[in-house]
Protein backbone atom coordinates (compact mmCIF):
# COMPACT_ATOMS: atom_id res chain seq x y z
CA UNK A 1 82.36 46.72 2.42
CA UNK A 2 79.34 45.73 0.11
CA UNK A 3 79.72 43.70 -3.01
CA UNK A 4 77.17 42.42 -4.73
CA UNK A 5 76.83 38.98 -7.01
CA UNK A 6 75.73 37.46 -9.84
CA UNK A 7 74.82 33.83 -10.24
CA UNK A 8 72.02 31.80 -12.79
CA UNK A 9 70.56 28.22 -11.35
CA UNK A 10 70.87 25.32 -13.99
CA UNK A 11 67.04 24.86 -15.24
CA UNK A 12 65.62 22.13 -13.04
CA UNK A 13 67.69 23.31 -10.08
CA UNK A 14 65.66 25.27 -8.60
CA UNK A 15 63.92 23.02 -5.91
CA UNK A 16 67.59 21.84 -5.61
CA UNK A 17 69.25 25.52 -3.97
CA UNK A 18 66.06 25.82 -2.43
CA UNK A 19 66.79 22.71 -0.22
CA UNK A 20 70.33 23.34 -0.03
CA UNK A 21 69.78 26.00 1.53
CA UNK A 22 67.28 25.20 3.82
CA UNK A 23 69.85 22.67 5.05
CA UNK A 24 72.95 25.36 5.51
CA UNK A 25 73.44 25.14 9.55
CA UNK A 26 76.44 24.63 11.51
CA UNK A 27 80.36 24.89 10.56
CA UNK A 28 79.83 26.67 7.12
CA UNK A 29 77.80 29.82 8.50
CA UNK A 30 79.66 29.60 11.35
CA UNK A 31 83.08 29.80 8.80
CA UNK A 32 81.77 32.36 6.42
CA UNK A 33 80.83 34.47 9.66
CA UNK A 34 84.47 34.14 11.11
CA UNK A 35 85.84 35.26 7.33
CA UNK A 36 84.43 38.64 8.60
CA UNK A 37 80.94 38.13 6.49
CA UNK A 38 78.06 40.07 8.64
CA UNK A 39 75.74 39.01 6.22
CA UNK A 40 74.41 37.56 2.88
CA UNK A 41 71.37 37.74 1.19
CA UNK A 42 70.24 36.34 -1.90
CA UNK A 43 67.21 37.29 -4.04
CA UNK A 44 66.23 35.35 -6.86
CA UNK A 45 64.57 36.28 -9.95
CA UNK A 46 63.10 32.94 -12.21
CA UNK A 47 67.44 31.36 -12.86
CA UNK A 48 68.47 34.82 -11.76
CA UNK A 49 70.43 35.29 -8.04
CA UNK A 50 71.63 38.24 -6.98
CA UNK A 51 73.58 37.95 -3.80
CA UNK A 52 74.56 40.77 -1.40
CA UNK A 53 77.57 40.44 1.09
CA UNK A 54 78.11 42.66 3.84
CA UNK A 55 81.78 41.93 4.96
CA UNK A 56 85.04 43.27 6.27
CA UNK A 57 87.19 42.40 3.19
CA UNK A 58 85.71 40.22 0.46
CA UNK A 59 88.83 39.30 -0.85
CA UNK A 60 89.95 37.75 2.10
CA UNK A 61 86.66 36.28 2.88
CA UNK A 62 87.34 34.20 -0.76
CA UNK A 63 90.79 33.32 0.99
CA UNK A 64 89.66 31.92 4.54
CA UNK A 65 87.25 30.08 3.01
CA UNK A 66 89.00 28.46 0.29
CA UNK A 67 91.12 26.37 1.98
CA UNK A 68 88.32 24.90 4.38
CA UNK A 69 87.32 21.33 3.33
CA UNK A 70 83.42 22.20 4.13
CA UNK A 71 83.61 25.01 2.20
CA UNK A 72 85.01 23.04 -0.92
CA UNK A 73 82.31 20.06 -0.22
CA UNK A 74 79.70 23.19 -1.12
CA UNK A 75 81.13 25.19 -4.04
CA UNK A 76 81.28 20.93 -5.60
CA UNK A 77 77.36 20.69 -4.52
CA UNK A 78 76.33 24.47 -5.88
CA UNK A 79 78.54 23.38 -9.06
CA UNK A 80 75.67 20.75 -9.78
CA UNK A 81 73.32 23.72 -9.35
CA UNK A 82 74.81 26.63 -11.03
CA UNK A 83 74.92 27.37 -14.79
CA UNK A 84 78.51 28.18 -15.59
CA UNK A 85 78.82 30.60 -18.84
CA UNK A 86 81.19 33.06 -20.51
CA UNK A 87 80.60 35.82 -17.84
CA UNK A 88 81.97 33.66 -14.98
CA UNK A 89 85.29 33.48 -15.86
CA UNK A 90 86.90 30.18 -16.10
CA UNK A 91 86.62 28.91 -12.72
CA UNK A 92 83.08 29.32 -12.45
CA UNK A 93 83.01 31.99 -9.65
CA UNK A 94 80.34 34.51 -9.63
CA UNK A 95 80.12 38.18 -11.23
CA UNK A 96 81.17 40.74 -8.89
CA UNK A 97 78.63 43.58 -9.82
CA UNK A 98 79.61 47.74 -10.37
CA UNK A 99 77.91 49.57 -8.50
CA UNK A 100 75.93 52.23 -10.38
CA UNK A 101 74.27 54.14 -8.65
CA UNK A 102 74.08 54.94 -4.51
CA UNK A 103 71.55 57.06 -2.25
């Protein structure tokens, strides 16, 4: 399956993902890979990310990784980093996007 996200940075946060990410190696990929994820890719656009998950089940993905104490160590750090509004429901998780259109 394919879902696609929607996220906005915090102003001033940017450099902040950025590095984050630069520094995402080991047990977490290795996690999110096991949780049946083949891949993720996020595109940014000024506070904008869109993120695109290619993964067996995405529901269950959300469930392996919930429980795992490195996975909860970064939702707290992107928490600092993410702008948390109206259209993220009230625990802060991301916008799963409709699909409108597909060639």
């Amino acid at each position: 399956m394919r879902v696609a996200l929607h996220t906005r940075l915090r102003p001033g946060a940017l450099e902040e993902y950025a590095r984050a990410h630069d520094e995402l190696t080991g047990e977490l990929p290795a996690a999110i890979r096991a949780a049946g994820v083949r891949s993720w890719t996020i595109w940014r656009s000024g506070l904008e990310l869109f993120h695109v998950i290619d993964c067996d089940d995405y529901a269950r993905v959300l469930d392996e990784l919930s429980a795992l104490p490195v996975n909860r160590a970064w939702q707290a750090r992107m928490a600092e980093l993410l702008a948390v509004g109206h259209e993220y429901g009230p625990d802060g998780a991301a916008d799963v996007l409709p699909v409108v259109w597909r060639l």
